[in-house]
Protein backbone atom coordinates (compact mmCIF):
# COMPACT_ATOMS: atom_id res chain seq x y z
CA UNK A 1 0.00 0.00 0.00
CA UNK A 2 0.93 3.38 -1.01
CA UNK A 3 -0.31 7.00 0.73
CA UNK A 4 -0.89 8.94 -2.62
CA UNK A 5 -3.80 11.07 -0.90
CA UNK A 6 -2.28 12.77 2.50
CA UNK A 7 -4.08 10.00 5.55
CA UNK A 8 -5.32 7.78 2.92
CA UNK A 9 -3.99 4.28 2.20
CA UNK A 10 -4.28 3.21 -1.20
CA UNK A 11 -3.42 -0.56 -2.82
CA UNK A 12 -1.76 -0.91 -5.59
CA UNK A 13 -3.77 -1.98 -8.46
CA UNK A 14 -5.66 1.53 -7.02
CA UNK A 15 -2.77 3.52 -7.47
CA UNK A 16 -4.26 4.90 -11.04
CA UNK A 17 -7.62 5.59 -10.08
CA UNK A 18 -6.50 7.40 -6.68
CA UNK A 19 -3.71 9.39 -8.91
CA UNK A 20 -6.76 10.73 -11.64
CA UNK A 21 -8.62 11.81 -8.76
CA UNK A 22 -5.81 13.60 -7.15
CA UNK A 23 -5.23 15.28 -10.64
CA UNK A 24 -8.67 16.13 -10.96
CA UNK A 25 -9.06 17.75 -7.73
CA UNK A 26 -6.11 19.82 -7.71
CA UNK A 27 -7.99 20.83 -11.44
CA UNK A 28 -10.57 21.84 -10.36
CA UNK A 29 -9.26 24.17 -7.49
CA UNK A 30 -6.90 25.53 -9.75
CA UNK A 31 -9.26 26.46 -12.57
CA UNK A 32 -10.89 29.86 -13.01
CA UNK A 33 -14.91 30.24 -13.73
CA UNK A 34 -14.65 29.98 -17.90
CA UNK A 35 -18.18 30.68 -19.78
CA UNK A 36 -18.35 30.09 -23.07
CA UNK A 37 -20.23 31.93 -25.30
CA UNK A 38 -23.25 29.24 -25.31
CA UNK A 39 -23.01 29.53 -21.19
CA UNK A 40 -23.06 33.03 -21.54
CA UNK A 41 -26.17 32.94 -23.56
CA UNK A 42 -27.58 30.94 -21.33
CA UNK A 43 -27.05 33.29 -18.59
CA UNK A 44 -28.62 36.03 -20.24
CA UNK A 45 -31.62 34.13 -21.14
CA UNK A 46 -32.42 32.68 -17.67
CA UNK A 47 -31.26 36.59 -16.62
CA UNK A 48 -34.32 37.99 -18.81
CA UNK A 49 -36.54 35.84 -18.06
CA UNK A 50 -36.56 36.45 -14.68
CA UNK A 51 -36.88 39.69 -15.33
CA UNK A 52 -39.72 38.98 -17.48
CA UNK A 53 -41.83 37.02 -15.17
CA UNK A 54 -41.34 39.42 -12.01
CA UNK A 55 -42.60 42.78 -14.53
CA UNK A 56 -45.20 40.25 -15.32
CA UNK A 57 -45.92 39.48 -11.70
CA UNK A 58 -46.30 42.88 -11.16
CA UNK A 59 -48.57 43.73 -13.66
CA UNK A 60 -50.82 40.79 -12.69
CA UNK A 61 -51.15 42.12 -9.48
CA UNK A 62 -51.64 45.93 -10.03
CA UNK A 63 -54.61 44.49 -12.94
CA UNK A 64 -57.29 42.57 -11.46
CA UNK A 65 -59.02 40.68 -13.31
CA UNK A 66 -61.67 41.42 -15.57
CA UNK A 67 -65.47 39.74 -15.27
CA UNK A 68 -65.63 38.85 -18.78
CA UNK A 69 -62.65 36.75 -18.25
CA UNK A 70 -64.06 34.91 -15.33
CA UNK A 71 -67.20 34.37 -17.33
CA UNK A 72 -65.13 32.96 -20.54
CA UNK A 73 -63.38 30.95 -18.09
CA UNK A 74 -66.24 29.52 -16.27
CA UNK A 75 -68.00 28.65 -19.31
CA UNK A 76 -64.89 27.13 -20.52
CA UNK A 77 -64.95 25.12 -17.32
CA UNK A 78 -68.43 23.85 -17.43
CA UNK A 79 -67.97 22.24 -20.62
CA UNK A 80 -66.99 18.49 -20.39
CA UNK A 81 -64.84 17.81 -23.86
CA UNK A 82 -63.40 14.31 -24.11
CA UNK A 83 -60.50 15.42 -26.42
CA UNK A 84 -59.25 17.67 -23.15
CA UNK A 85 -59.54 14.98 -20.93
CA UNK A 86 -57.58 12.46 -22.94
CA UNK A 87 -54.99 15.64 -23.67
CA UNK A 88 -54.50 16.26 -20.21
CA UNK A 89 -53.78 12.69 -19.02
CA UNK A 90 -51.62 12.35 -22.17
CA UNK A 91 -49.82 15.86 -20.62
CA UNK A 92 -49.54 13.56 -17.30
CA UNK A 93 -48.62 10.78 -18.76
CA UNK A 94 -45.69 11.91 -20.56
CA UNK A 95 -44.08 14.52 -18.03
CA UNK A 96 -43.84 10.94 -15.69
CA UNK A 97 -40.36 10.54 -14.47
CA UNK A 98 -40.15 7.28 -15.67
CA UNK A 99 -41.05 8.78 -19.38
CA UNK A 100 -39.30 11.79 -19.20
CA UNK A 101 -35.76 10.35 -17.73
CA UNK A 102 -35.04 7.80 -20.78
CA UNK A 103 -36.32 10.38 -23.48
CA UNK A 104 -33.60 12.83 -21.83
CA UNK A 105 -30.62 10.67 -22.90
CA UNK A 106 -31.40 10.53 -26.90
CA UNK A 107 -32.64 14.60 -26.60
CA UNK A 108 -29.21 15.05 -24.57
CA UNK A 109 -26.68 13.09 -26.90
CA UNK A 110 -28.53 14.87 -30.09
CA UNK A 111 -27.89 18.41 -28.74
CA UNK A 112 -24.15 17.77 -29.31
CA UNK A 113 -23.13 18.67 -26.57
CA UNK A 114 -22.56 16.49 -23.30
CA UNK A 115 -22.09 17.88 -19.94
CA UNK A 116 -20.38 15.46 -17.68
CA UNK A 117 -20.65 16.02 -14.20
């Protein structure tokens, strides 16, 4: 046995393993925040729509609302229609973890662009 990590014994055949992870450690302490220009974008996106949905919020809240849309909504509501029925538990069935967490890989690997953590 070999003490590659300071208080940490480490066999042999483990040597390799323990030696990437002492690499990749001292990496990533070392390494300064980089955004690319697609991270950036990102940013600035998730940035204005934030932004978006508080002026929203505000609005929403200094505008009551109107009658005419509670009646068009209550109408709306009265109504039983089939077809929204079967939509909605098509909506449910599909945002399922168990649906949603396979369909992730393919949608992930076809972006071109993997993010390991």
């Amino acid at each position: 046995m070999r003490d590659l990590i300071p208080g940490i014994q480490v066999e042999e055949k483990y040597q390799r393993t323990a030696g990437k992870l002492v690499s990749f450690t001292s990496a990533a302490h070392t390494s300064k925040l980089n955004l690319e220009k697609a991270d950036a974008l990102a940013l600035g996106l998730a940035t204005l729509q934030l932004t978006l949905l508080g002026l929203l919020a505000r609005w929403v809240r200094k505008h009551p609302v109107s009658k005419r849309d509670i009646a068009i909504t209550r109408a709306l509501q009265q109504k039983d229609s089939h077809l929204l029925d079967y939509a909605a538990l098509a909506f449910t069935f599909i945002s399922n973890p168990k649906i949603m967490m396979p369909m992730m890989v393919p949608v992930a690997l076809s972006s071109g662009r993997c993010i390991y953590v």
